[in-house]
PDB file of N, CA and C in Angstrom:
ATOM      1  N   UNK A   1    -123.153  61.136  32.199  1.00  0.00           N
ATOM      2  CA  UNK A   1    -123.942  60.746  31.034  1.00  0.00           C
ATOM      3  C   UNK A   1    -123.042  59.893  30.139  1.00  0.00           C
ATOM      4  N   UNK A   2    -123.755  58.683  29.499  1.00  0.00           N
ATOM      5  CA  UNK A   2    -122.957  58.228  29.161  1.00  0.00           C
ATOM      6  C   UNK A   2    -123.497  57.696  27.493  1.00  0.00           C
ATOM      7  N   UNK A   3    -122.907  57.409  26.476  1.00  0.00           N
ATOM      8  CA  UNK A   3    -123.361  56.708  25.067  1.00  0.00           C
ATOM      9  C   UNK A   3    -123.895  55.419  24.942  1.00  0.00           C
ATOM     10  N   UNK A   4    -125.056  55.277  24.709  1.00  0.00           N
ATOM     11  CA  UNK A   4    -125.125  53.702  24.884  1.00  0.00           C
ATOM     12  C   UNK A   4    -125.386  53.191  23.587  1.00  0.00           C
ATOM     13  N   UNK A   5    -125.156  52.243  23.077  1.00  0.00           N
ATOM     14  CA  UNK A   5    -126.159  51.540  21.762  1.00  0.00           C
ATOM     15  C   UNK A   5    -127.342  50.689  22.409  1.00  0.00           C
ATOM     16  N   UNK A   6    -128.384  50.896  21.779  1.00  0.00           N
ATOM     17  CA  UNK A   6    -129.211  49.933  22.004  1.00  0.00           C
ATOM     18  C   UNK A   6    -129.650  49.430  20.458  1.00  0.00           C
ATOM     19  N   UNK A   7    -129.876  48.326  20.680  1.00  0.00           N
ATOM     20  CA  UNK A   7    -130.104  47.088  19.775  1.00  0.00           C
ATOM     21  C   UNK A   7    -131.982  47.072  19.343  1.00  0.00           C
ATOM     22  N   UNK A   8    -132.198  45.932  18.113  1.00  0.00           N
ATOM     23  CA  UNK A   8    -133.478  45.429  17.962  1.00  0.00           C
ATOM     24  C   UNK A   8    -133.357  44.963  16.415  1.00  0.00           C
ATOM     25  N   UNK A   9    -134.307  44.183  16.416  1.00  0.00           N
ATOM     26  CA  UNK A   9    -134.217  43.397  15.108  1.00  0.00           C
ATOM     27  C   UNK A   9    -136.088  43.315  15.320  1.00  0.00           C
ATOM     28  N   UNK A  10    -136.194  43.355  14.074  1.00  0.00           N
ATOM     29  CA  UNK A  10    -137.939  42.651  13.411  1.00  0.00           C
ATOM     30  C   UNK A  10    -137.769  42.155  12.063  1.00  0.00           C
ATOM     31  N   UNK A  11    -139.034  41.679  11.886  1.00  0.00           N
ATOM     32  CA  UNK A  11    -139.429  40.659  10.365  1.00  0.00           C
ATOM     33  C   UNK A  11    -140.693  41.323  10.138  1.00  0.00           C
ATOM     34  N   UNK A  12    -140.292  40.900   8.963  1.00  0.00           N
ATOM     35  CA  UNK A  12    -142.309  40.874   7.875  1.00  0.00           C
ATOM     36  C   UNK A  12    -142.019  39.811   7.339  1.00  0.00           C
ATOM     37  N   UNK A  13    -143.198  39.819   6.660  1.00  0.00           N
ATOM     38  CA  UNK A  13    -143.994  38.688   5.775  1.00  0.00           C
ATOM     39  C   UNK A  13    -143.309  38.779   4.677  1.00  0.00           C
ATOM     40  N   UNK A  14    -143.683  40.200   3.808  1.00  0.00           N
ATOM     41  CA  UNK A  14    -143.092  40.260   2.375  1.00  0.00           C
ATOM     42  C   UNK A  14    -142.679  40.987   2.498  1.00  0.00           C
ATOM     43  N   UNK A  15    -142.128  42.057   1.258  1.00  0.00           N
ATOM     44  CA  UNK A  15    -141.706  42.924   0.843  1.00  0.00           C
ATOM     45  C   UNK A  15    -142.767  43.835   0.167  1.00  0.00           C
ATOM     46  N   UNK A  16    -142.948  44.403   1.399  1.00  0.00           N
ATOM     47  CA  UNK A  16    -144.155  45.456   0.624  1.00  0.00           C
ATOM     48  C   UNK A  16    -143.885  46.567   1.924  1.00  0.00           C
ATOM     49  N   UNK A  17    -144.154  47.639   1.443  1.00  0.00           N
ATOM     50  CA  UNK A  17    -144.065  49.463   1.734  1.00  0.00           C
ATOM     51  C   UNK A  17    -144.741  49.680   2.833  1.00  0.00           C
ATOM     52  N   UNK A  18    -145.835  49.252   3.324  1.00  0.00           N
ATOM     53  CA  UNK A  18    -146.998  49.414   4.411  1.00  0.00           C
ATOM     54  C   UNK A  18    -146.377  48.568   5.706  1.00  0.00           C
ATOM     55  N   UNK A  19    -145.940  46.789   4.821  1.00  0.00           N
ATOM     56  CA  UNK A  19    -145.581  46.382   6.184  1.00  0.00           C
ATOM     57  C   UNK A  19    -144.305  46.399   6.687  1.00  0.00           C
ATOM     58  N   UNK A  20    -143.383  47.100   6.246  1.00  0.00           N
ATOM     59  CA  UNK A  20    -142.060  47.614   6.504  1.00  0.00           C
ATOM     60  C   UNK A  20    -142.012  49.278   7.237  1.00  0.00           C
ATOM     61  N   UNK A  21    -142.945  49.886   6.919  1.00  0.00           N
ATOM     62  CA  UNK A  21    -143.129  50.612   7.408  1.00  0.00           C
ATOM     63  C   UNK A  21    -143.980  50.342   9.114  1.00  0.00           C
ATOM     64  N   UNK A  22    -144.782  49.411   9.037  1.00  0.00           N
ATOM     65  CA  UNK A  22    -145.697  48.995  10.224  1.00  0.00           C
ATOM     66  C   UNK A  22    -144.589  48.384  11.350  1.00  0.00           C
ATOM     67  N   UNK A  23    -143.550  47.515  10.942  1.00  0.00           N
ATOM     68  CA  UNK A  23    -142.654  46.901  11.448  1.00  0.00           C
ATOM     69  C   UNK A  23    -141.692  47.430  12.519  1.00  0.00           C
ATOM     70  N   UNK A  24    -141.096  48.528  11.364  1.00  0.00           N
ATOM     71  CA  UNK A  24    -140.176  49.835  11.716  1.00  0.00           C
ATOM     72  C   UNK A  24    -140.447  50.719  13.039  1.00  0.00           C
ATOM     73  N   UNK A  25    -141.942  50.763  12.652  1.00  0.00           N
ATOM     74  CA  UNK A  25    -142.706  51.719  13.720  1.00  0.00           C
ATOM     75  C   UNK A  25    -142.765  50.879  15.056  1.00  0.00           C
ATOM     76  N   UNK A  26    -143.550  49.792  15.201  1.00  0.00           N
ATOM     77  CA  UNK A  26    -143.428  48.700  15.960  1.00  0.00           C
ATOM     78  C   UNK A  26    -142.454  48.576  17.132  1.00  0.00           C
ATOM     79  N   UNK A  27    -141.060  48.386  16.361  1.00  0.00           N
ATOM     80  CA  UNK A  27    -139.968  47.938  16.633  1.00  0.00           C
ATOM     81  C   UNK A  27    -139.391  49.291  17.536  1.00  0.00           C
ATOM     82  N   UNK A  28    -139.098  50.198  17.185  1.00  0.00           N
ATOM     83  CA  UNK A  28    -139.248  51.574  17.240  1.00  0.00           C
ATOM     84  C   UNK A  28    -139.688  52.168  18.823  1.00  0.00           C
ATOM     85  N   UNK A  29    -141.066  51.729  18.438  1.00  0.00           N
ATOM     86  CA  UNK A  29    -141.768  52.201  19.443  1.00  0.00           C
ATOM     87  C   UNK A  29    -141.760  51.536  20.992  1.00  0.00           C
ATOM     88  N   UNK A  30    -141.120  50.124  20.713  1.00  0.00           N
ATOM     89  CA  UNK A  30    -141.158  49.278  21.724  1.00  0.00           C
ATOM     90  C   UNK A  30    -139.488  49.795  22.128  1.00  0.00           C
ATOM     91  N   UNK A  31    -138.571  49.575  21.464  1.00  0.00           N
ATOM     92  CA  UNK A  31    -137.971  50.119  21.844  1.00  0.00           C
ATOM     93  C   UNK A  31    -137.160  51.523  22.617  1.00  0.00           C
ATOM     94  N   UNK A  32    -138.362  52.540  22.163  1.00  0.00           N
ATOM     95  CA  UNK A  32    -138.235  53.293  22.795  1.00  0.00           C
ATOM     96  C   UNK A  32    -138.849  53.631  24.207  1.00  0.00           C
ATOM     97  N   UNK A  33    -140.079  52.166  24.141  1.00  0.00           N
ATOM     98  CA  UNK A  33    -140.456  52.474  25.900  1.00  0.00           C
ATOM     99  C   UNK A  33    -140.152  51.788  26.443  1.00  0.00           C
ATOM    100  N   UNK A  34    -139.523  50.650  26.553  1.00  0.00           N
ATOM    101  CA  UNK A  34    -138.110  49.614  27.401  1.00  0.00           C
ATOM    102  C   UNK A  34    -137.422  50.227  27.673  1.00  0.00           C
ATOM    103  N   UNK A  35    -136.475  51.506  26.842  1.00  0.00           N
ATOM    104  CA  UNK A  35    -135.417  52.321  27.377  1.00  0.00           C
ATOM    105  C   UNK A  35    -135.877  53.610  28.144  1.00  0.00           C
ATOM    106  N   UNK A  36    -137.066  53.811  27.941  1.00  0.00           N
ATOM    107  CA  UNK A  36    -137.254  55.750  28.071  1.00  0.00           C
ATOM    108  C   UNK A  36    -136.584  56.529  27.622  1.00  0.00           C
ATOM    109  N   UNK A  37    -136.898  56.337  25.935  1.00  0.00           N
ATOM    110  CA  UNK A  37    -136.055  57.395  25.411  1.00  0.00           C
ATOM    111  C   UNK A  37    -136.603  58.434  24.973  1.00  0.00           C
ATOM    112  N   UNK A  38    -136.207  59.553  24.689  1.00  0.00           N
ATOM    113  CA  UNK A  38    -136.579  60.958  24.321  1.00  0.00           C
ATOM    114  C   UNK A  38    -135.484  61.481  23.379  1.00  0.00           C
ATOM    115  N   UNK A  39    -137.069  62.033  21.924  1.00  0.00           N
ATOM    116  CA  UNK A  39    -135.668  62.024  21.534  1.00  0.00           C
ATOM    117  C   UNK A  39    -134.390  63.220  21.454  1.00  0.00           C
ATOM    118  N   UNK A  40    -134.643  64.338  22.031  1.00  0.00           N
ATOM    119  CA  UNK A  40    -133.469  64.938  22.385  1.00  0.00           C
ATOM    120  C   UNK A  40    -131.963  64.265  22.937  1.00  0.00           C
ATOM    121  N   UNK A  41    -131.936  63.093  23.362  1.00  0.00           N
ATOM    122  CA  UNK A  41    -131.018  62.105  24.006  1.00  0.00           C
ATOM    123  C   UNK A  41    -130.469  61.094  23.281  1.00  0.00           C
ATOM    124  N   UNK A  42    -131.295  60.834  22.127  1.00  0.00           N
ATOM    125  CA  UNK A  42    -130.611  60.516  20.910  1.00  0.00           C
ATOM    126  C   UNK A  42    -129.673  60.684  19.800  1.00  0.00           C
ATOM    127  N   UNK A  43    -128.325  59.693  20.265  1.00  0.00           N
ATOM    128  CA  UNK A  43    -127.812  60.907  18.324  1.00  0.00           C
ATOM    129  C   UNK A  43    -127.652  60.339  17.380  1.00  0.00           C
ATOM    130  N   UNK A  44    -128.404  59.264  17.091  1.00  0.00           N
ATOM    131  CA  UNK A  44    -128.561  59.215  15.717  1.00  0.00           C
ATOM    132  C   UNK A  44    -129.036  57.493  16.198  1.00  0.00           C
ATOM    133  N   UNK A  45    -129.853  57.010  14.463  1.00  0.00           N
ATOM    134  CA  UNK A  45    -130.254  55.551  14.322  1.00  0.00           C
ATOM    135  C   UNK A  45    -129.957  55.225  13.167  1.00  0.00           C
ATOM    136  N   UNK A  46    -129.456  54.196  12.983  1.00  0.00           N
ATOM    137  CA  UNK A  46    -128.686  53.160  12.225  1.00  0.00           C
ATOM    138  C   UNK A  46    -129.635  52.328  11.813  1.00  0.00           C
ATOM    139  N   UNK A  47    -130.501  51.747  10.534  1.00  0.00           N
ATOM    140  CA  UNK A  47    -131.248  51.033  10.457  1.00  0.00           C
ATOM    141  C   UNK A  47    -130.820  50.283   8.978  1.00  0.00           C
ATOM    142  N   UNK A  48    -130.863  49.000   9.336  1.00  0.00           N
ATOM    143  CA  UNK A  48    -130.324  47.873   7.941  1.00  0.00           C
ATOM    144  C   UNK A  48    -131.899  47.267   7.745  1.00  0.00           C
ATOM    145  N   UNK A  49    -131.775  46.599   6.178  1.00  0.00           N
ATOM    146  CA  UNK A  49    -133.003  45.808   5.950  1.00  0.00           C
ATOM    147  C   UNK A  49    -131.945  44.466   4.897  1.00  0.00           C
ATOM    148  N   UNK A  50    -132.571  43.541   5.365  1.00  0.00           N
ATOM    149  CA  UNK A  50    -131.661  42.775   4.116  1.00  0.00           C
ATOM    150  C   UNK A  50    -132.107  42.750   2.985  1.00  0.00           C
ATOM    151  N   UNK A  51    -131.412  41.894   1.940  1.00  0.00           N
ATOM    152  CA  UNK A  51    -131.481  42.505   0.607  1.00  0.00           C
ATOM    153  C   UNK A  51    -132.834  42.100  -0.100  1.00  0.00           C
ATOM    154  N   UNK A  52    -133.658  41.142   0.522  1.00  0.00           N
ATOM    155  CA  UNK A  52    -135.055  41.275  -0.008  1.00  0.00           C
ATOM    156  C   UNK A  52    -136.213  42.320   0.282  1.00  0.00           C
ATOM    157  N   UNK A  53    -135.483  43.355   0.727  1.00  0.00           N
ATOM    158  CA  UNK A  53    -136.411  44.068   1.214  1.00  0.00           C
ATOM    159  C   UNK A  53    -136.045  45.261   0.886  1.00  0.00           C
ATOM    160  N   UNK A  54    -136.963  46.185  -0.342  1.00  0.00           N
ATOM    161  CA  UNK A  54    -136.463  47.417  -0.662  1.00  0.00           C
ATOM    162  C   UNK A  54    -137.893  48.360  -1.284  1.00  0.00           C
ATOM    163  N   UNK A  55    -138.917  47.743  -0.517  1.00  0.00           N
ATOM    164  CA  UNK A  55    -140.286  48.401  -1.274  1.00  0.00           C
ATOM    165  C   UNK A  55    -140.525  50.088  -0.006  1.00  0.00           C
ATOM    166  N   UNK A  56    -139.346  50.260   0.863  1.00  0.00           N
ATOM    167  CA  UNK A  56    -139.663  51.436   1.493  1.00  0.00           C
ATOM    168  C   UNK A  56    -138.015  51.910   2.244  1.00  0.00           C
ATOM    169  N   UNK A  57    -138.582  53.201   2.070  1.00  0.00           N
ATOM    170  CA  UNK A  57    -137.057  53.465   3.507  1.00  0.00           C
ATOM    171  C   UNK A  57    -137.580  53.089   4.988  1.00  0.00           C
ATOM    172  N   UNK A  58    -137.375  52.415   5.524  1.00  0.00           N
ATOM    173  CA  UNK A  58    -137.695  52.539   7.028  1.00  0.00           C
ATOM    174  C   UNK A  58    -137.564  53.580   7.848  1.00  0.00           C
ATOM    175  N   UNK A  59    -136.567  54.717   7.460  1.00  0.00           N
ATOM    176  CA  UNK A  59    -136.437  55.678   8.020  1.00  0.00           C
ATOM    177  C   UNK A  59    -137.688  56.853   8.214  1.00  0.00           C
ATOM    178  N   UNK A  60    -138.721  56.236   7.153  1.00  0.00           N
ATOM    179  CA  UNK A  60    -140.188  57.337   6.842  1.00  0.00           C
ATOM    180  C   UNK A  60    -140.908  56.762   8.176  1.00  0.00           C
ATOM    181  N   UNK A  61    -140.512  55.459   8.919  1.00  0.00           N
ATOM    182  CA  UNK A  61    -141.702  55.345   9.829  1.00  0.00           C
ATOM    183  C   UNK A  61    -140.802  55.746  11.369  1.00  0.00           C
ATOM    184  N   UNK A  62    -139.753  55.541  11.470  1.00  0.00           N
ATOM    185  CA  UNK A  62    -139.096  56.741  12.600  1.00  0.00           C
ATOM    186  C   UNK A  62    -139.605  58.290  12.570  1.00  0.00           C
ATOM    187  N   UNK A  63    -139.543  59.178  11.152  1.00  0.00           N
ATOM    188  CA  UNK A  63    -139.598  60.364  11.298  1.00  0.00           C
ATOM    189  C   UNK A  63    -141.271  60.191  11.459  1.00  0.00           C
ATOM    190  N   UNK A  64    -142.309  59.506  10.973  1.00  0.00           N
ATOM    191  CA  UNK A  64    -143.170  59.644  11.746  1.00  0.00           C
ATOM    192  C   UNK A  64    -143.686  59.592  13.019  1.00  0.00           C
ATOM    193  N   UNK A  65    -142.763  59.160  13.740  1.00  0.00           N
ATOM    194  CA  UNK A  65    -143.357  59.354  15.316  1.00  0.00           C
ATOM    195  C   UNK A  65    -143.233  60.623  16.215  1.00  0.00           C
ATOM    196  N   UNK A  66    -143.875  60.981  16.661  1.00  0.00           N
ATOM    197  CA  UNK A  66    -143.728  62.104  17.100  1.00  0.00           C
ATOM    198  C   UNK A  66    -142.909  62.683  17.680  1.00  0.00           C
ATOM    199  N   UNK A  67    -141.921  64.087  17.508  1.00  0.00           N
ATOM    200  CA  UNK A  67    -140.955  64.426  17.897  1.00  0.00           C
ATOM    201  C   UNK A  67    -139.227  64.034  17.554  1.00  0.00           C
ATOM    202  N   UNK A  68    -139.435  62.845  16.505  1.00  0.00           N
ATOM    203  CA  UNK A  68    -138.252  62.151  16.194  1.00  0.00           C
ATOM    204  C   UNK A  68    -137.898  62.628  15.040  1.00  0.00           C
ATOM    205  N   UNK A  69    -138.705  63.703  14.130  1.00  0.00           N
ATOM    206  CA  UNK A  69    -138.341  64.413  13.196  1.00  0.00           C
ATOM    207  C   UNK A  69    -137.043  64.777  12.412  1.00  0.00           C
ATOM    208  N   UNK A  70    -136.431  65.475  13.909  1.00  0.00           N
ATOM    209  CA  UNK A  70    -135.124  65.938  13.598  1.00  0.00           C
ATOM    210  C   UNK A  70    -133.899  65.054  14.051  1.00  0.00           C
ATOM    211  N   UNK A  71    -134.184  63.527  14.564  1.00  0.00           N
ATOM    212  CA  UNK A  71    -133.210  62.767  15.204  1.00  0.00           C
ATOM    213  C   UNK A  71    -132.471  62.121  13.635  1.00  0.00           C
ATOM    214  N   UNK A  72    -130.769  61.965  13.788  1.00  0.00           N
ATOM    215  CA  UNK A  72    -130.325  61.454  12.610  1.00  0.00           C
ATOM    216  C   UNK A  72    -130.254  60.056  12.112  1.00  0.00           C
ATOM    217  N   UNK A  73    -131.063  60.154  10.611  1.00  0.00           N
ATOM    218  CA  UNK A  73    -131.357  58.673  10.545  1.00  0.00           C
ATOM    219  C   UNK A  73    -130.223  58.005   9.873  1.00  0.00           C
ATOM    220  N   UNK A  74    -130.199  56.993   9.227  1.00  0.00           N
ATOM    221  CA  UNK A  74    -129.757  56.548   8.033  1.00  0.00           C
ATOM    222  C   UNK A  74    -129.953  55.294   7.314  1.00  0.00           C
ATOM    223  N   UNK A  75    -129.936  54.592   6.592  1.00  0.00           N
ATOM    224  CA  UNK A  75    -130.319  53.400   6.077  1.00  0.00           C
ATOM    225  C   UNK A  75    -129.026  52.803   5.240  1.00  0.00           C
ATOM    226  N   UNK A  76    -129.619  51.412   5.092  1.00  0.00           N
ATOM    227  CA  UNK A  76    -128.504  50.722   4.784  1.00  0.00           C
ATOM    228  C   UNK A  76    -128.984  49.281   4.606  1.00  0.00           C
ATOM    229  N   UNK A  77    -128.064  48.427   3.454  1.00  0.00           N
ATOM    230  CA  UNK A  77    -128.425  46.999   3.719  1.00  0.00           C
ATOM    231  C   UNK A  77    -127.546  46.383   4.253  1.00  0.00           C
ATOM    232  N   UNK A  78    -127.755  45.368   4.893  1.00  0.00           N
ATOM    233  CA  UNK A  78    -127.361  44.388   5.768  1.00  0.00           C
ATOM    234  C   UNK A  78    -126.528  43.528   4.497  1.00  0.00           C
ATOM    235  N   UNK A  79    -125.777  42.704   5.312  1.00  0.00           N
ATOM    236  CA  UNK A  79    -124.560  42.011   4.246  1.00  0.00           C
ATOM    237  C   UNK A  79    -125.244  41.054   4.151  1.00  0.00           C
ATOM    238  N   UNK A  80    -125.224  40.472   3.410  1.00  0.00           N
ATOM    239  CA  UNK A  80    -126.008  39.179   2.453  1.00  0.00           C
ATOM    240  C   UNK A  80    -125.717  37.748   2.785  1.00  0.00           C
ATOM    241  N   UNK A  81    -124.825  37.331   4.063  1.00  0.00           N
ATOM    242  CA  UNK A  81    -124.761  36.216   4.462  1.00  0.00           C
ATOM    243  C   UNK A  81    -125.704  34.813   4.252  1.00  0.00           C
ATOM    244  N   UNK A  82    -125.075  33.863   3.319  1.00  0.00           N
ATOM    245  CA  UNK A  82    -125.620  32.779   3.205  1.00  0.00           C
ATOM    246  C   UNK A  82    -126.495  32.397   4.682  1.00  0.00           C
ATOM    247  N   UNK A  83    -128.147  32.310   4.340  1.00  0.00           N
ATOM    248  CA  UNK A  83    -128.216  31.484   5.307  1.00  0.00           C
ATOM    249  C   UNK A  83    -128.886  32.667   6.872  1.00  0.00           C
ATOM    250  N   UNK A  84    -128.473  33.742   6.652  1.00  0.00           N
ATOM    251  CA  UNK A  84    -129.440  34.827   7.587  1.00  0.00           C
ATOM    252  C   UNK A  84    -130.379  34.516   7.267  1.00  0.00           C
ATOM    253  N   UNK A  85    -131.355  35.239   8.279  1.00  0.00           N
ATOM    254  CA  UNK A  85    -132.785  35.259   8.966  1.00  0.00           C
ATOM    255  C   UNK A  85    -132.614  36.372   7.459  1.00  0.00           C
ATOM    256  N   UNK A  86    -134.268  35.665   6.758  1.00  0.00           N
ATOM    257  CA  UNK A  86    -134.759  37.084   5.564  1.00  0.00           C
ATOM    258  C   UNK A  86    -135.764  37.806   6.672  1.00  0.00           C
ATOM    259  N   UNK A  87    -135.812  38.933   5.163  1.00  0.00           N
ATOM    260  CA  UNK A  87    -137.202  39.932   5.407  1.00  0.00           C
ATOM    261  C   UNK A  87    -136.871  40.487   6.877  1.00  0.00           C
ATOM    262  N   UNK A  88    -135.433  40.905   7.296  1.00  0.00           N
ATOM    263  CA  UNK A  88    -135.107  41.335   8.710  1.00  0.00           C
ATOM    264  C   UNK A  88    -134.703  42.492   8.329  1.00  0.00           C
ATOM    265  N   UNK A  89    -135.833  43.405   9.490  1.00  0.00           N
ATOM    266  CA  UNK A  89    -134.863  45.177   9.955  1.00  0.00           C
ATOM    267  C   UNK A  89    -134.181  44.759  10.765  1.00  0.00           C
ATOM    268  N   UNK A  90    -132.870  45.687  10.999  1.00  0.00           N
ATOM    269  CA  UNK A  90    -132.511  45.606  12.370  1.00  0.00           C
ATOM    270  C   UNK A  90    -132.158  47.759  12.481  1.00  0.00           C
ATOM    271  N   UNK A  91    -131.791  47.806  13.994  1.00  0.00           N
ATOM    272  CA  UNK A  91    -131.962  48.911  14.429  1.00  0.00           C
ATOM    273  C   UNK A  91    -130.715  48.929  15.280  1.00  0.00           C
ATOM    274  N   UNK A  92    -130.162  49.972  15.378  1.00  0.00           N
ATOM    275  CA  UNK A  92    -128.792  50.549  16.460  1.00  0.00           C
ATOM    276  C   UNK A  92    -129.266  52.219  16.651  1.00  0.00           C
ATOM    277  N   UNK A  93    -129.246  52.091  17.966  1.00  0.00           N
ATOM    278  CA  UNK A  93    -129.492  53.435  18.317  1.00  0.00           C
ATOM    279  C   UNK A  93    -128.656  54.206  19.413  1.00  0.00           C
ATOM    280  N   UNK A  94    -127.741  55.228  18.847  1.00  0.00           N
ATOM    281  CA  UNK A  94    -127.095  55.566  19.694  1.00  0.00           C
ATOM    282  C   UNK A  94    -127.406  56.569  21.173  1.00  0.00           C
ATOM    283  N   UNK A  95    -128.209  56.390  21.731  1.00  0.00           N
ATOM    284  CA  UNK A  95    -128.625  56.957  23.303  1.00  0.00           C
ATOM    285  C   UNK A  95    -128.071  57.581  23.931  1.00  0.00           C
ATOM    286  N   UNK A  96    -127.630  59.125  24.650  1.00  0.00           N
ATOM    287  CA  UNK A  96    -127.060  59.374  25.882  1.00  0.00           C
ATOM    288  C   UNK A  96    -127.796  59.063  27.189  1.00  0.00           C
ATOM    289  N   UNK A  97    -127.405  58.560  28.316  1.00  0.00           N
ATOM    290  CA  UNK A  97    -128.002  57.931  29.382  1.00  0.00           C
ATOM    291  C   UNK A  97    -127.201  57.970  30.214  1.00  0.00           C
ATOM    292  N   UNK A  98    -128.209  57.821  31.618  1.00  0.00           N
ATOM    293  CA  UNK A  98    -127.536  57.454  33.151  1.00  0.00           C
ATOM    294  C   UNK A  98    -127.231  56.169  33.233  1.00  0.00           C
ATOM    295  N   UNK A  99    -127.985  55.608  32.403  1.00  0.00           N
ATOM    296  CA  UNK A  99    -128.001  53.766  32.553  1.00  0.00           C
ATOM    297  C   UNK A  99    -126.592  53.211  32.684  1.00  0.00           C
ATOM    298  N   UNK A 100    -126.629  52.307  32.498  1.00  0.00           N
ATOM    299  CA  UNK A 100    -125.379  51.161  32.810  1.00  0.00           C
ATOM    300  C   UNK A 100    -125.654  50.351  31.119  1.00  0.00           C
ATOM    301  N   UNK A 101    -124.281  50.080  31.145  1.00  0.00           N
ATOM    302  CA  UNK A 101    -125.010  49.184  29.530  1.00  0.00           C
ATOM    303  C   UNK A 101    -125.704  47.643  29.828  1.00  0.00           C
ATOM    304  N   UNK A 102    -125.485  47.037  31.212  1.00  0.00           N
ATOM    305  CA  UNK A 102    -126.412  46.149  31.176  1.00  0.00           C
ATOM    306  C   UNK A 102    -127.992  46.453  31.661  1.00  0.00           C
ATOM    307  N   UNK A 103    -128.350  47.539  31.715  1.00  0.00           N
ATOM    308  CA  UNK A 103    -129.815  48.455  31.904  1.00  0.00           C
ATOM    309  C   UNK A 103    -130.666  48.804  30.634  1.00  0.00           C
ATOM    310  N   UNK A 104    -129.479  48.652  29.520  1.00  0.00           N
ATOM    311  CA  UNK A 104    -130.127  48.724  28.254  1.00  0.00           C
ATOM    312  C   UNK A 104    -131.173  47.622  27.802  1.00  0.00           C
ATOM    313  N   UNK A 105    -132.092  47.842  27.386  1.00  0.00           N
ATOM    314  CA  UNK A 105    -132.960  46.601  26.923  1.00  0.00           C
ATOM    315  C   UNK A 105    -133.122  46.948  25.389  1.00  0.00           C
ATOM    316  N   UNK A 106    -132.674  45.828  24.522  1.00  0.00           N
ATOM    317  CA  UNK A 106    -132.249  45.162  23.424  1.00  0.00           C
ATOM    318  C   UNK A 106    -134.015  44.808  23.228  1.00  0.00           C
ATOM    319  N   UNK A 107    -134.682  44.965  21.409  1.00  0.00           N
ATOM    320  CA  UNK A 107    -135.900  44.810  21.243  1.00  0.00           C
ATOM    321  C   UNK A 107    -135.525  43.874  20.019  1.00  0.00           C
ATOM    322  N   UNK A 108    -135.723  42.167  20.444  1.00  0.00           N
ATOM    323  CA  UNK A 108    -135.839  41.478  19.586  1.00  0.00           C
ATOM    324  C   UNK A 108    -137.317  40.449  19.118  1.00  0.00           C
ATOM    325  N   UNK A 109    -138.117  41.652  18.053  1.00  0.00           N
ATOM    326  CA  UNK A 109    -139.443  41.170  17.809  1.00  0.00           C
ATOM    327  C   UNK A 109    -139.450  40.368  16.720  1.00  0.00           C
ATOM    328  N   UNK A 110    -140.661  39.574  16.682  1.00  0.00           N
ATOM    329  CA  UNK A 110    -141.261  38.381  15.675  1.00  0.00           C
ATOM    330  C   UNK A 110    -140.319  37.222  15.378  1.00  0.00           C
ATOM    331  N   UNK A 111    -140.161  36.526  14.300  1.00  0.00           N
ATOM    332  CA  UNK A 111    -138.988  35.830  13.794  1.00  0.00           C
ATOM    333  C   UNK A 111    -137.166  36.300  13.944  1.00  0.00           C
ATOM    334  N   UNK A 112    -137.480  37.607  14.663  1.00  0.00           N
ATOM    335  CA  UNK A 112    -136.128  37.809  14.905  1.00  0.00           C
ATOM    336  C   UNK A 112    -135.637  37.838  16.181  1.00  0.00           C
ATOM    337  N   UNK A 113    -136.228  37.272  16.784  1.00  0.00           N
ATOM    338  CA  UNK A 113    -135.993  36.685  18.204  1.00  0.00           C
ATOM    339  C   UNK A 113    -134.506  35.572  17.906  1.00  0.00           C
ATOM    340  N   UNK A 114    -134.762  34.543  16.997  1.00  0.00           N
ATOM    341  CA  UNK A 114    -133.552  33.928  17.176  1.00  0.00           C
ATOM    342  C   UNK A 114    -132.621  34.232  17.079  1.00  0.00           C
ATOM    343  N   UNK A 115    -132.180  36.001  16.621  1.00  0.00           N
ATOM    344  CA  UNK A 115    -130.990  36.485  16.698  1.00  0.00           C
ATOM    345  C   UNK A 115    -130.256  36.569  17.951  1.00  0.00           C
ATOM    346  N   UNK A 116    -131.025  36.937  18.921  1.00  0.00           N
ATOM    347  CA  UNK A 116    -130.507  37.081  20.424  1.00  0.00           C
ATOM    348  C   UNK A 116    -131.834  36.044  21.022  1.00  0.00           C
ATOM    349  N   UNK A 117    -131.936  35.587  21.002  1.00  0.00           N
ATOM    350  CA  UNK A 117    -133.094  34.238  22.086  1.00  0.00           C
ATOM    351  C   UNK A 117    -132.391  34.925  23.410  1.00  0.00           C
ATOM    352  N   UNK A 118    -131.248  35.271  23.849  1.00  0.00           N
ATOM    353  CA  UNK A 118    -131.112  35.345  25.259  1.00  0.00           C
ATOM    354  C   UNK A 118    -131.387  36.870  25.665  1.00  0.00           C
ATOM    355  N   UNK A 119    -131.768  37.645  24.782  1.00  0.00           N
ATOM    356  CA  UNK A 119    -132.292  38.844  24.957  1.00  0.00           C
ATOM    357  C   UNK A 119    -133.553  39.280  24.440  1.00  0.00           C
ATOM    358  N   UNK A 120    -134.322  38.351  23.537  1.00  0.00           N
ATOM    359  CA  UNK A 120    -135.771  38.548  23.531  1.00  0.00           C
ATOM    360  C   UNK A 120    -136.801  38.027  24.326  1.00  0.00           C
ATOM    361  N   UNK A 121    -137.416  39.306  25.182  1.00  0.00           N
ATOM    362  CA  UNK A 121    -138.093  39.022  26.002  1.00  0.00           C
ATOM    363  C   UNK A 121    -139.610  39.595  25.597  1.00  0.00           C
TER     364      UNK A 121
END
């Protein structure tokens, strides 16, 4: 068994509570069925928003999915680099797995595709 990170980035529109939360979940959810994750196999998620974006925790739309209750969250903003992609979550999730780290699949949705173009599929 081994630790893996897996990756993902998303966007919204604005800064509003519903669609940061819709995003989160989204992102989330796709990511968790590219990998097959469960979350007992999880130890923990790492989630940034940049600095225009503070109308929600993102962490409320993880603990809503089912069973992810007790997985460890945390939040955080992203560093403020002139010139980043706005209105971006991004996500790190630390996984135990059989996989290989090139088996991991990386979830780069909406406008945040140009972060990795060679890994959004």
């Amino acid at each position: 068994m081994f630790n893996r990170g897996i990756r993902g980035a998303t966007t919204v529109q604005r800064n509003d509570e519903q669609e940061i939360l819709q995003a989160t979940e989204e992102l989330l959810k796709e990511i968790i069925e590219r990998n097959e994750l469960y979350p007992e196999t999880v130890g923990s998620v790492w989630i940034t928003m940049t600095t225009d974006l503070d109308a929600a925790f993102p962490a409320r739309a993880v603990r809503a999915i089912e069973g992810w209750d007790f997985v460890p969250l945390m939040c955080a903003t992203e560093i403020p680099v002139k010139g980043s992609l706005p209105l971006c979550i991004r996500v790190m999730i630390q996984a135990n797995t059989e996989k290989s780290q090139r088996e991991m699949r990386h979830v780069y949705l909406r406008d945040a595709q140009v972060l990795r173009p060679d890994l959004a599929k």
